[in-house]
PDB file of N, CA and C in Angstrom:
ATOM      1  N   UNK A   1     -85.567  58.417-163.401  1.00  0.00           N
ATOM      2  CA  UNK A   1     -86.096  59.715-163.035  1.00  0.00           C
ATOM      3  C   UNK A   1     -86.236  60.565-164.291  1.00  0.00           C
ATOM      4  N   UNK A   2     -87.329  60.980-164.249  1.00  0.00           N
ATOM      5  CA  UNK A   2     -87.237  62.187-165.542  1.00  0.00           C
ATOM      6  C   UNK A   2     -86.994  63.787-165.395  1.00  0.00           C
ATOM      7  N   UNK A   3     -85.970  63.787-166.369  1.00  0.00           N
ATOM      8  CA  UNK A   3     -85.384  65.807-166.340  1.00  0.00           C
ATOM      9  C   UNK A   3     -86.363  66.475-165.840  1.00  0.00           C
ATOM     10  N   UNK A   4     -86.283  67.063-165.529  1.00  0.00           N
ATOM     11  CA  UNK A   4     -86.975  68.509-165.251  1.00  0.00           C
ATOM     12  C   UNK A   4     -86.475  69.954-165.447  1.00  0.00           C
ATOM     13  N   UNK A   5     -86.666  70.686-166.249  1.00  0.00           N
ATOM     14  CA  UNK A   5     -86.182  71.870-167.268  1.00  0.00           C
ATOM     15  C   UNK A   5     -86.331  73.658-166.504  1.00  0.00           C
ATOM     16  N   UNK A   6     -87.967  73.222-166.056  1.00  0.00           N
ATOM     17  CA  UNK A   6     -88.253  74.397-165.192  1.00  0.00           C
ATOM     18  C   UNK A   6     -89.184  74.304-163.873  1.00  0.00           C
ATOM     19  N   UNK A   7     -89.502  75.390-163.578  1.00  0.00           N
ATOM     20  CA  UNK A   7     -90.097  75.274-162.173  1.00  0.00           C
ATOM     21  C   UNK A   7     -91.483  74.768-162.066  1.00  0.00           C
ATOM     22  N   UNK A   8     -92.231  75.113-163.453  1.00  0.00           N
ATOM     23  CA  UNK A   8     -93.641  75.002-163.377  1.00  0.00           C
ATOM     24  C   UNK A   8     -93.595  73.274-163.548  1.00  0.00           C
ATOM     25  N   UNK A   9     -92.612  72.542-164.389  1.00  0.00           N
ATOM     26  CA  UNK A   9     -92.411  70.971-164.080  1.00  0.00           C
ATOM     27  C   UNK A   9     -92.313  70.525-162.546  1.00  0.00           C
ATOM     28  N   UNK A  10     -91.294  71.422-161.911  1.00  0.00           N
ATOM     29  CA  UNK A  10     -91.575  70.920-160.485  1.00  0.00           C
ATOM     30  C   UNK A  10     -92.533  71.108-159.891  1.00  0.00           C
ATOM     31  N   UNK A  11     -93.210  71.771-159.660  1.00  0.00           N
ATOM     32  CA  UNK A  11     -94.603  72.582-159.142  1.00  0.00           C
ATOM     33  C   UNK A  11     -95.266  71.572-159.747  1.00  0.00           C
ATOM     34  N   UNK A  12     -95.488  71.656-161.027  1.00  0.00           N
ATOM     35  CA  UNK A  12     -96.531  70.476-161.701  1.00  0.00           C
ATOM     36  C   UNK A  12     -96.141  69.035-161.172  1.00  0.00           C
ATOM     37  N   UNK A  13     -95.288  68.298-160.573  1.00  0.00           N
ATOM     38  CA  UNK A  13     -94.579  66.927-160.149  1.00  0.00           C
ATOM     39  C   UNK A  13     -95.070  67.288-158.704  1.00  0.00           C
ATOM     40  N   UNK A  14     -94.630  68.240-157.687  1.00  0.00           N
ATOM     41  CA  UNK A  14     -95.237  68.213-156.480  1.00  0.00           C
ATOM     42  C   UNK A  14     -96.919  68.250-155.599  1.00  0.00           C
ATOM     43  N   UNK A  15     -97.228  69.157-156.845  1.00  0.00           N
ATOM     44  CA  UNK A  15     -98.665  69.074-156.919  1.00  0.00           C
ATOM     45  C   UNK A  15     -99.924  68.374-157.441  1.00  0.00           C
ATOM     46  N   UNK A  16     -99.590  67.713-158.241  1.00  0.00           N
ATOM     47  CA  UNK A  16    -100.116  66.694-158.789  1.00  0.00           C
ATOM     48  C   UNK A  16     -99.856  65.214-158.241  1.00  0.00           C
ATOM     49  N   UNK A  17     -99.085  65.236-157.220  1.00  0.00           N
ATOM     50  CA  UNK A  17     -98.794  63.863-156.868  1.00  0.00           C
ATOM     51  C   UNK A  17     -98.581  63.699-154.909  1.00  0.00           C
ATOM     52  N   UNK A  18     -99.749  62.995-154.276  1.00  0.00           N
ATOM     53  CA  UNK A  18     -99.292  62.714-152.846  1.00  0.00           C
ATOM     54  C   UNK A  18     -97.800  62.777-152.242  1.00  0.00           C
ATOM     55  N   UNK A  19     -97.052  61.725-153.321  1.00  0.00           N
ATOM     56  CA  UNK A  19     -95.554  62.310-152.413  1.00  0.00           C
ATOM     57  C   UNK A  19     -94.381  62.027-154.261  1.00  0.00           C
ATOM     58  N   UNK A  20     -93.464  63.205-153.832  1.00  0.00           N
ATOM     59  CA  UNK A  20     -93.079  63.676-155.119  1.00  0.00           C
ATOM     60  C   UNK A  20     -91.675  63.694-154.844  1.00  0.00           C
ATOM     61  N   UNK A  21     -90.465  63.300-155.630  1.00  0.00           N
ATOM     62  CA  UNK A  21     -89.436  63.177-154.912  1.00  0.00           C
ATOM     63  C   UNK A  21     -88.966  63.909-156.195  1.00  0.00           C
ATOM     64  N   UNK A  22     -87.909  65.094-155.669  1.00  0.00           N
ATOM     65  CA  UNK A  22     -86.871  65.496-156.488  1.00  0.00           C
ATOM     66  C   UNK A  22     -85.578  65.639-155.925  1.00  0.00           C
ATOM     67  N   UNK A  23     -85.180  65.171-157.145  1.00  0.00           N
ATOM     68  CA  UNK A  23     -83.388  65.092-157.310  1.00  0.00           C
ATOM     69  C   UNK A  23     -82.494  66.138-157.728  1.00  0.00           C
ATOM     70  N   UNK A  24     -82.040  66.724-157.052  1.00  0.00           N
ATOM     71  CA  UNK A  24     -81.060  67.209-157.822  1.00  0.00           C
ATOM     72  C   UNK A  24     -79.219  67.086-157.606  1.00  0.00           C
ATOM     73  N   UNK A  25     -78.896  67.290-158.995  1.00  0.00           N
ATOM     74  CA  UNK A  25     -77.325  66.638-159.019  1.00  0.00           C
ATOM     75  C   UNK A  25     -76.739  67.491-160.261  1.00  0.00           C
ATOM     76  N   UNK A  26     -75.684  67.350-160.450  1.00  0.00           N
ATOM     77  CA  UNK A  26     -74.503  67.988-161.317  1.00  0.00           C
ATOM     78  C   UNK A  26     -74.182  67.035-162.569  1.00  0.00           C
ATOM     79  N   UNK A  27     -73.223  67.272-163.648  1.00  0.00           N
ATOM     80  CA  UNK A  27     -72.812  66.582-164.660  1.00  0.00           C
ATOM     81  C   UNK A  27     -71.209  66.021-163.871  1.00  0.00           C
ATOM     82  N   UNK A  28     -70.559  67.398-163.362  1.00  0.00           N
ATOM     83  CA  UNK A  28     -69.391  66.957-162.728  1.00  0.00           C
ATOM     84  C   UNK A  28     -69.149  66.398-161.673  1.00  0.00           C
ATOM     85  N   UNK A  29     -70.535  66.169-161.202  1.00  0.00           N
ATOM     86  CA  UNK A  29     -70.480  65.039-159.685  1.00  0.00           C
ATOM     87  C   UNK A  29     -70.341  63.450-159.864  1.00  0.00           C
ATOM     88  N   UNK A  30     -69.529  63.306-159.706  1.00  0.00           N
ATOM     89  CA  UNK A  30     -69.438  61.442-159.393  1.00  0.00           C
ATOM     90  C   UNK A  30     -70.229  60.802-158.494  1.00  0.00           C
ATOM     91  N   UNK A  31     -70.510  60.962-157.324  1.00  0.00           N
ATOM     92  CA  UNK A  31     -71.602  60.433-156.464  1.00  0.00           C
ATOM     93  C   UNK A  31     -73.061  60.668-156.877  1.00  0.00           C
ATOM     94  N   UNK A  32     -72.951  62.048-157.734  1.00  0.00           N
ATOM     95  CA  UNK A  32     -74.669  61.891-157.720  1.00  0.00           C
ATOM     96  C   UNK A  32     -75.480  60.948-158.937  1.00  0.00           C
ATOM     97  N   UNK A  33     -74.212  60.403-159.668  1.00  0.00           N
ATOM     98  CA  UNK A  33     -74.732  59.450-160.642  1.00  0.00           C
ATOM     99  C   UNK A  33     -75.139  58.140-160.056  1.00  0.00           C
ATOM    100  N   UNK A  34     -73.931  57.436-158.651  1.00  0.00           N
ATOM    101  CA  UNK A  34     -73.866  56.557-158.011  1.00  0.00           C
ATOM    102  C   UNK A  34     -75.363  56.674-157.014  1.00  0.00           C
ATOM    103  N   UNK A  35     -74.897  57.768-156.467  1.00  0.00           N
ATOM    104  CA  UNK A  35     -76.491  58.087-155.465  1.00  0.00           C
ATOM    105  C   UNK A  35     -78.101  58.036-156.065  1.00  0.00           C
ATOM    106  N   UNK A  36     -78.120  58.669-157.386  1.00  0.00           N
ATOM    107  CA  UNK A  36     -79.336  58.589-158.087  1.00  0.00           C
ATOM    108  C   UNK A  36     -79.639  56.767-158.582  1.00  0.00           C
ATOM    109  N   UNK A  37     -78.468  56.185-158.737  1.00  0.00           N
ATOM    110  CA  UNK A  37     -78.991  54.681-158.871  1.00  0.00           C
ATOM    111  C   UNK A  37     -79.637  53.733-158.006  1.00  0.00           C
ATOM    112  N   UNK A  38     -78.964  54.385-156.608  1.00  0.00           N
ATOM    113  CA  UNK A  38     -79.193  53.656-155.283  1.00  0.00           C
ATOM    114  C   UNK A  38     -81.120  54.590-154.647  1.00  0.00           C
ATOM    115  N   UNK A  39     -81.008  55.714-155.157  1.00  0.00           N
ATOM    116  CA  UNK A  39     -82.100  56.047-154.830  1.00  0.00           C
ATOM    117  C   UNK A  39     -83.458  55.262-155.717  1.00  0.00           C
ATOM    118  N   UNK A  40     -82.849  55.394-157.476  1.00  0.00           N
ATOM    119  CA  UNK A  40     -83.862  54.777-157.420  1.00  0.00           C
ATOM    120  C   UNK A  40     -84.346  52.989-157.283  1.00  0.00           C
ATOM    121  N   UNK A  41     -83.102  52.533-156.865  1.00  0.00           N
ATOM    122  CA  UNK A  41     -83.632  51.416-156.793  1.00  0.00           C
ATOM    123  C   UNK A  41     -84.695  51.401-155.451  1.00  0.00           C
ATOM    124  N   UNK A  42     -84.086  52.275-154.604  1.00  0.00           N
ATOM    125  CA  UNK A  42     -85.188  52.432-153.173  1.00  0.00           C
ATOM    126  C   UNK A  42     -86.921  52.228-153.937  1.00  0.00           C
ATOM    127  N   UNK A  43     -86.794  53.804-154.617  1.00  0.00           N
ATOM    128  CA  UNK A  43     -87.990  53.840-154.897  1.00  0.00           C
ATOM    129  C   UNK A  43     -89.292  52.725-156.045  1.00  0.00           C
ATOM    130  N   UNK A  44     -88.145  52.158-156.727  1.00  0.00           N
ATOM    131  CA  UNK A  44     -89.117  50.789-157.173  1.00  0.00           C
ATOM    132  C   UNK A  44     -89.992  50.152-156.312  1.00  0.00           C
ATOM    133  N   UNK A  45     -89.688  49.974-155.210  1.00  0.00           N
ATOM    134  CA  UNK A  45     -90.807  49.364-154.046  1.00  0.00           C
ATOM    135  C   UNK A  45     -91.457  50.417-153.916  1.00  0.00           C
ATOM    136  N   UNK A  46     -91.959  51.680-154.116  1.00  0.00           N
ATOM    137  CA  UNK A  46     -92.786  52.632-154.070  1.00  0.00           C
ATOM    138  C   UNK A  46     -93.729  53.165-155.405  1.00  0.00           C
ATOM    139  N   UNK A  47     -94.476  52.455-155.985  1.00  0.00           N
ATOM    140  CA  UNK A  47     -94.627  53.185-157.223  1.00  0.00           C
ATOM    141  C   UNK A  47     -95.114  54.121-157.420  1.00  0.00           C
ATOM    142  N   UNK A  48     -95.792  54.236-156.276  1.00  0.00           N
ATOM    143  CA  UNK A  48     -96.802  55.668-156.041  1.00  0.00           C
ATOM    144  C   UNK A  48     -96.318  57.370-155.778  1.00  0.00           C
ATOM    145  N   UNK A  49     -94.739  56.754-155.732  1.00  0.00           N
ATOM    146  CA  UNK A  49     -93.943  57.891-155.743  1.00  0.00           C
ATOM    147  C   UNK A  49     -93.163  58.550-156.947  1.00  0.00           C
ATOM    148  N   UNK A  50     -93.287  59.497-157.327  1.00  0.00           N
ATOM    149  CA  UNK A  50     -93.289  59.845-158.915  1.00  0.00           C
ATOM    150  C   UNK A  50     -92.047  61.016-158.485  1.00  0.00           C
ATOM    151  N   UNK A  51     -90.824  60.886-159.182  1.00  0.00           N
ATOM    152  CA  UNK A  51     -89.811  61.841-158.965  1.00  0.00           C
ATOM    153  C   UNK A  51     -89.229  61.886-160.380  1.00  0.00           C
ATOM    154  N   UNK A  52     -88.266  63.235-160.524  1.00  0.00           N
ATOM    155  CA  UNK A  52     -87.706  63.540-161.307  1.00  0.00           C
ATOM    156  C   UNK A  52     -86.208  64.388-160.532  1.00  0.00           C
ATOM    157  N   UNK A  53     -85.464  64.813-161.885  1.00  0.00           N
ATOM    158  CA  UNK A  53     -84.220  64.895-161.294  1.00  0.00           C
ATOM    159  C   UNK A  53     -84.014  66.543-162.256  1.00  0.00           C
ATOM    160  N   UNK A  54     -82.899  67.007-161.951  1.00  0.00           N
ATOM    161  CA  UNK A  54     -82.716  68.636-162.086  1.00  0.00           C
ATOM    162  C   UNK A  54     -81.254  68.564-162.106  1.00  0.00           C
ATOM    163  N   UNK A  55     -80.611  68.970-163.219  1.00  0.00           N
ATOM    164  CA  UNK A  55     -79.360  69.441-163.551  1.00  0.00           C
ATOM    165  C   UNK A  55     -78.994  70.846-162.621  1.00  0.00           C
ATOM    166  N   UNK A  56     -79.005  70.624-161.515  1.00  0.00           N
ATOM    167  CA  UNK A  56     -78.609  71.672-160.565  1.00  0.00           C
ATOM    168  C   UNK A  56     -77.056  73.171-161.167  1.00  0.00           C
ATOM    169  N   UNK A  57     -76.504  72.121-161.741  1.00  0.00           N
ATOM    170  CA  UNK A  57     -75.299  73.307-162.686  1.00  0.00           C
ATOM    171  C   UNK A  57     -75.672  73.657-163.639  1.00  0.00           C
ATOM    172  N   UNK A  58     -76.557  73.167-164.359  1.00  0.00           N
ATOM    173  CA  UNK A  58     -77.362  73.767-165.501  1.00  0.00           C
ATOM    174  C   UNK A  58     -78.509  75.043-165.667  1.00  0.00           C
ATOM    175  N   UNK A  59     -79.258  74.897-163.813  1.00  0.00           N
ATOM    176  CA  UNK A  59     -80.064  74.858-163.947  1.00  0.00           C
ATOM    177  C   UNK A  59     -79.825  76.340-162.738  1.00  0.00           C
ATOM    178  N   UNK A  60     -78.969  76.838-162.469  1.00  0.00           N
ATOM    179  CA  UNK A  60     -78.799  77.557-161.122  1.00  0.00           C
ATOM    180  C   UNK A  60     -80.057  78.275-160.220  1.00  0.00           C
ATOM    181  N   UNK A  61     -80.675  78.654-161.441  1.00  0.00           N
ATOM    182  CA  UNK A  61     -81.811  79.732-161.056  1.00  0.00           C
ATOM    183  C   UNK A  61     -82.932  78.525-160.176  1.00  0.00           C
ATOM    184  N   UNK A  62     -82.659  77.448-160.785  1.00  0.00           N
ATOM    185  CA  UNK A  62     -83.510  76.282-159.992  1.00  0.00           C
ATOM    186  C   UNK A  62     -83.271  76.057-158.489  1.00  0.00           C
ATOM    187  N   UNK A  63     -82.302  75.556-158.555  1.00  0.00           N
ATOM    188  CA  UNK A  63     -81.126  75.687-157.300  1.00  0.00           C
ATOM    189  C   UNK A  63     -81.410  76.262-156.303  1.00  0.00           C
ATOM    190  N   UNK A  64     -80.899  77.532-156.900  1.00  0.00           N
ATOM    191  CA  UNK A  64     -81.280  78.617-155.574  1.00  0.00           C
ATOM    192  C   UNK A  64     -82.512  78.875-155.007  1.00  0.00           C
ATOM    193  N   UNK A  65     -83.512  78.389-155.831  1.00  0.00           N
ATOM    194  CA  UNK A  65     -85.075  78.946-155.545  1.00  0.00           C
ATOM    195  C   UNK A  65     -85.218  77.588-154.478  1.00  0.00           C
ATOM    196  N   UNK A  66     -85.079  76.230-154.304  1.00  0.00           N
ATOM    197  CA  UNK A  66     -84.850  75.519-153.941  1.00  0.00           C
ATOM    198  C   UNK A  66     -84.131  75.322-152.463  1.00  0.00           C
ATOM    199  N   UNK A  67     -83.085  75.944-152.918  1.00  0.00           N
ATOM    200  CA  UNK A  67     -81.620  76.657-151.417  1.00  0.00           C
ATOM    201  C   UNK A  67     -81.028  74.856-151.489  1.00  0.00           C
ATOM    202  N   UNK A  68     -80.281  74.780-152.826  1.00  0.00           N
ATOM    203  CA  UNK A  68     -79.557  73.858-153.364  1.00  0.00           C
ATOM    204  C   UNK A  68     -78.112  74.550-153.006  1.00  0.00           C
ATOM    205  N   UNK A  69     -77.462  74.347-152.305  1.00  0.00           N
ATOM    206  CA  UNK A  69     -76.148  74.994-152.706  1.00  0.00           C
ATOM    207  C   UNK A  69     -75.122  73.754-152.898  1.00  0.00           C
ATOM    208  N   UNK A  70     -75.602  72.866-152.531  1.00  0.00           N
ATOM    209  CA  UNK A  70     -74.354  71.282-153.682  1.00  0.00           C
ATOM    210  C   UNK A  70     -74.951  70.246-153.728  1.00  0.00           C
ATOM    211  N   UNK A  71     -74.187  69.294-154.324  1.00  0.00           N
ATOM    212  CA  UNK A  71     -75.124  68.820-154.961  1.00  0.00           C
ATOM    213  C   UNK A  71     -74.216  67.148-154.734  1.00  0.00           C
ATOM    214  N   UNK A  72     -74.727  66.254-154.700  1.00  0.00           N
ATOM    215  CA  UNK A  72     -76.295  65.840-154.901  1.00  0.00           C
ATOM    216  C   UNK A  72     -77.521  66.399-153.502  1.00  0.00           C
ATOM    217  N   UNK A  73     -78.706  66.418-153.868  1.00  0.00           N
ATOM    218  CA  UNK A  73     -79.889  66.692-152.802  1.00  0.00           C
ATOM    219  C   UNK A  73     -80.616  66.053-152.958  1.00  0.00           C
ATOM    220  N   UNK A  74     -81.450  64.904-152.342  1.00  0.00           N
ATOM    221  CA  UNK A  74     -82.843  64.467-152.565  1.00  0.00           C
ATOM    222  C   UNK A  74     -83.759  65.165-151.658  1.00  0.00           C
ATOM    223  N   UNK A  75     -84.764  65.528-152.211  1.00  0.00           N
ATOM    224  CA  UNK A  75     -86.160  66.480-151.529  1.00  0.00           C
ATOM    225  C   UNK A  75     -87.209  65.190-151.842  1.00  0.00           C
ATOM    226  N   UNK A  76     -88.087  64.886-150.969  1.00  0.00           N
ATOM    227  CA  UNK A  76     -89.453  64.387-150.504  1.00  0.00           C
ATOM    228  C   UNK A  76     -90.601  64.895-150.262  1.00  0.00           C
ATOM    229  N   UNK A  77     -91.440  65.091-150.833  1.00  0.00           N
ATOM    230  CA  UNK A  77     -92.512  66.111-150.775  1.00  0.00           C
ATOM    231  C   UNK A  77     -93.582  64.930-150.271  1.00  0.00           C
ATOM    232  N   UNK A  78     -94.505  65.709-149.632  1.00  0.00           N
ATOM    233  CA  UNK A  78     -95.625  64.819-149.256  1.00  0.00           C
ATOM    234  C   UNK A  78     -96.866  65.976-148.973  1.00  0.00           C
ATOM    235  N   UNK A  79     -97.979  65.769-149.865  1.00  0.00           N
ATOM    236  CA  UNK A  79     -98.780  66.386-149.932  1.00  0.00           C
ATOM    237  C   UNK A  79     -98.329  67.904-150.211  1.00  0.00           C
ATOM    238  N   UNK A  80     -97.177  68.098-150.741  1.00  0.00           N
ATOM    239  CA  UNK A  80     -96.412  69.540-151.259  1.00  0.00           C
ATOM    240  C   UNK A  80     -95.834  70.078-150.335  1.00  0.00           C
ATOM    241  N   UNK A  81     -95.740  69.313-149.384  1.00  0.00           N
ATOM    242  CA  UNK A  81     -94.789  70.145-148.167  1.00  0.00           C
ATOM    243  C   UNK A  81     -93.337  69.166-147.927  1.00  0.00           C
ATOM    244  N   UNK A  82     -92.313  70.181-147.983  1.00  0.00           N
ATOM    245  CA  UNK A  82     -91.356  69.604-148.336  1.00  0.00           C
ATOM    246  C   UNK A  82     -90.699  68.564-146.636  1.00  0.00           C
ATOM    247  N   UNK A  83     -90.637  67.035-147.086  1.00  0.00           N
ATOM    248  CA  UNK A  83     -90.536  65.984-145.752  1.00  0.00           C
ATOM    249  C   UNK A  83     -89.421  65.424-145.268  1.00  0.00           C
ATOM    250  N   UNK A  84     -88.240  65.365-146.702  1.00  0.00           N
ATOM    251  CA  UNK A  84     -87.107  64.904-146.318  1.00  0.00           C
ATOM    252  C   UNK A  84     -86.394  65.839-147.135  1.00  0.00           C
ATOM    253  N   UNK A  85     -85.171  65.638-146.629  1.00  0.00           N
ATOM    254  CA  UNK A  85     -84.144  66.700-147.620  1.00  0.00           C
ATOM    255  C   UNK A  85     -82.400  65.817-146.889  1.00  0.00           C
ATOM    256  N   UNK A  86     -82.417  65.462-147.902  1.00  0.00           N
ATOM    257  CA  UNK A  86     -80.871  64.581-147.712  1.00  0.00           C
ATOM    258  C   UNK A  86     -80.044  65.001-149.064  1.00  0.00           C
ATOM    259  N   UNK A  87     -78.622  65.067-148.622  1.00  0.00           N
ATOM    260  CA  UNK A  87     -77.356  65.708-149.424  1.00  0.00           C
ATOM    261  C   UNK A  87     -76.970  64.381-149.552  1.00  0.00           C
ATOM    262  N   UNK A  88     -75.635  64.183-149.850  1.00  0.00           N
ATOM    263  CA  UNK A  88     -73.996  63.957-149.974  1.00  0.00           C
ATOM    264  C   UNK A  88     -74.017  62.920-149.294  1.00  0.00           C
ATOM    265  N   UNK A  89     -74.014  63.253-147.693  1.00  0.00           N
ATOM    266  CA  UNK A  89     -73.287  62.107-146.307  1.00  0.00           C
ATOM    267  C   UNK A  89     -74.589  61.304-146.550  1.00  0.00           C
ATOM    268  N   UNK A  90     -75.891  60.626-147.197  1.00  0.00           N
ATOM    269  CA  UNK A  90     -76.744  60.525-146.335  1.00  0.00           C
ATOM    270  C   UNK A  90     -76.685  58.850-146.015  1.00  0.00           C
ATOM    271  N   UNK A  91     -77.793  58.299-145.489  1.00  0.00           N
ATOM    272  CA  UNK A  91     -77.301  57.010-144.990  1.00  0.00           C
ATOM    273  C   UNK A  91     -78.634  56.123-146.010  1.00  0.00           C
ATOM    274  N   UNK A  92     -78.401  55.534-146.448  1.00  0.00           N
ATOM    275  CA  UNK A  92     -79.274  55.133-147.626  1.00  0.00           C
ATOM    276  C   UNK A  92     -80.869  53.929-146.701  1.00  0.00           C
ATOM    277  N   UNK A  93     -80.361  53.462-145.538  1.00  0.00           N
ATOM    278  CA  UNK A  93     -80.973  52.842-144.713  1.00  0.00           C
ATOM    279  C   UNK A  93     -82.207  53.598-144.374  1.00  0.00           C
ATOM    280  N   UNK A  94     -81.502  54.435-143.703  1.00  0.00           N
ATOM    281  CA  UNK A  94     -82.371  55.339-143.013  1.00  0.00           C
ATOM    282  C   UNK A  94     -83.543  56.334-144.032  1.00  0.00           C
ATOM    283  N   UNK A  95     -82.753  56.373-145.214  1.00  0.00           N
ATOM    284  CA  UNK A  95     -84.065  56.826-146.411  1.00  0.00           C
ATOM    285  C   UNK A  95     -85.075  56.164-146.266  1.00  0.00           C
ATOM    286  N   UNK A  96     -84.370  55.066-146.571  1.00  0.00           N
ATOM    287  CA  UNK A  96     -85.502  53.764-147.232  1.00  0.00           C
ATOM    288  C   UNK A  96     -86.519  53.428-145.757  1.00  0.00           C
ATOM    289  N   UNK A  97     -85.887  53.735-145.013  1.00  0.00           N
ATOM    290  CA  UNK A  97     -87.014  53.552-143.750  1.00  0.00           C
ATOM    291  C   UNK A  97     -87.988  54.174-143.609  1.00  0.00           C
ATOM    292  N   UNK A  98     -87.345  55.891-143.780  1.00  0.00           N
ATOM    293  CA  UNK A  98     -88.201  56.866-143.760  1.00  0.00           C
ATOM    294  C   UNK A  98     -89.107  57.011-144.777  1.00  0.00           C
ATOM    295  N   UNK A  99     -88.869  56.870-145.823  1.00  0.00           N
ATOM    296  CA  UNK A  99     -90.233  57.026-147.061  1.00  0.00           C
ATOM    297  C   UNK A  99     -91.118  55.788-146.884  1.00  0.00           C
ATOM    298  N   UNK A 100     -90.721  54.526-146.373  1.00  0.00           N
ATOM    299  CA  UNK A 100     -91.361  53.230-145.950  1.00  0.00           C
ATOM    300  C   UNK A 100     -92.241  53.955-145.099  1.00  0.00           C
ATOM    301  N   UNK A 101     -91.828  54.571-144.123  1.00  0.00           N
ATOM    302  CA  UNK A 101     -92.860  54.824-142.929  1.00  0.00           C
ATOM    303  C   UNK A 101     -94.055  55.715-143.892  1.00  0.00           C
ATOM    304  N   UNK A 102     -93.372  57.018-144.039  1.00  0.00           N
ATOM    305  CA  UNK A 102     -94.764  58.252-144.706  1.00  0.00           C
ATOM    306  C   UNK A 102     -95.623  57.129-146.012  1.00  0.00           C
ATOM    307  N   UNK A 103     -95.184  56.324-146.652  1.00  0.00           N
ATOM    308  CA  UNK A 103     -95.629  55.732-147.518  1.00  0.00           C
ATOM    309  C   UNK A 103     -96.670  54.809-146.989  1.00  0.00           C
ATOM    310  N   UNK A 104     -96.516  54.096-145.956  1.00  0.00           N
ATOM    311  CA  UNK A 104     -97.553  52.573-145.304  1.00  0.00           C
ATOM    312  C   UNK A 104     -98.434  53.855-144.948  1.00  0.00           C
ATOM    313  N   UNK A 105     -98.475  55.085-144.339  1.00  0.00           N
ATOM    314  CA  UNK A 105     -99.130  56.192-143.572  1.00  0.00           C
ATOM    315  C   UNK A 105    -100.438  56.345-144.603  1.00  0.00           C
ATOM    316  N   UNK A 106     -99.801  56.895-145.836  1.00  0.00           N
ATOM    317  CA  UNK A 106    -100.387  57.760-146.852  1.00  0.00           C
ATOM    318  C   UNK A 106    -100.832  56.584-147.957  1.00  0.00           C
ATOM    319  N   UNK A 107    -100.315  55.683-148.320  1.00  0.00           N
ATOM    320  CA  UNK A 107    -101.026  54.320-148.817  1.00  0.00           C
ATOM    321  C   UNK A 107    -101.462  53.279-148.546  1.00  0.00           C
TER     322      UNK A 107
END
């Protein structure tokens, strides 16, 4: 996944791309290092899906504009409207199903 610094990067990643996945996670989170590996291995079977990731403690003003309040979060954008939004508990199955589905839809 590649950083993302400010908003006009996200805006520029959601808008420029059918379906746009952002990450966001912490330095002091342990799962969201574990979770961001498992996500992206999901998304290798997707190439058409272009995401990046956001230092959410770094980045607060990001965060909040967002309505991040912990972290880890994966957001799914599809056609710029925001499609999935999974935290912490989520079930990694049921991702991979769900972006499978909007993905066979939209490709």
């Amino acid at each position: 996944m590649n950083k993302l610094h400010n908003d006009n990067k996200i805006v520029e990643l959601i808008k420029n791309n059918r379906m746009a996945g952002v990450y966001f996670s912490g330095n002091t989170c342990g799962a969201c290092e574990v979770i961001k590996l498992k996500i992206e291995d999901i998304l290798k079977k997707y190439p058409n899906i272009k995401c990046g990731e956001i230092d959410a403690e770094k980045h607060l003003n990001l965060a909040a504009e967002y309505n991040i309040f912990s972290v880890p979060i994966f957001l799914l954008y599809i056609d710029g409207k925001e499609s999935i939004r999974l935290g912490r508990n989520l079930d990694l199955l049921e991702l991979e199903a769900n972006i499978g589905r909007y993905y066979e839809m939209i490709f």
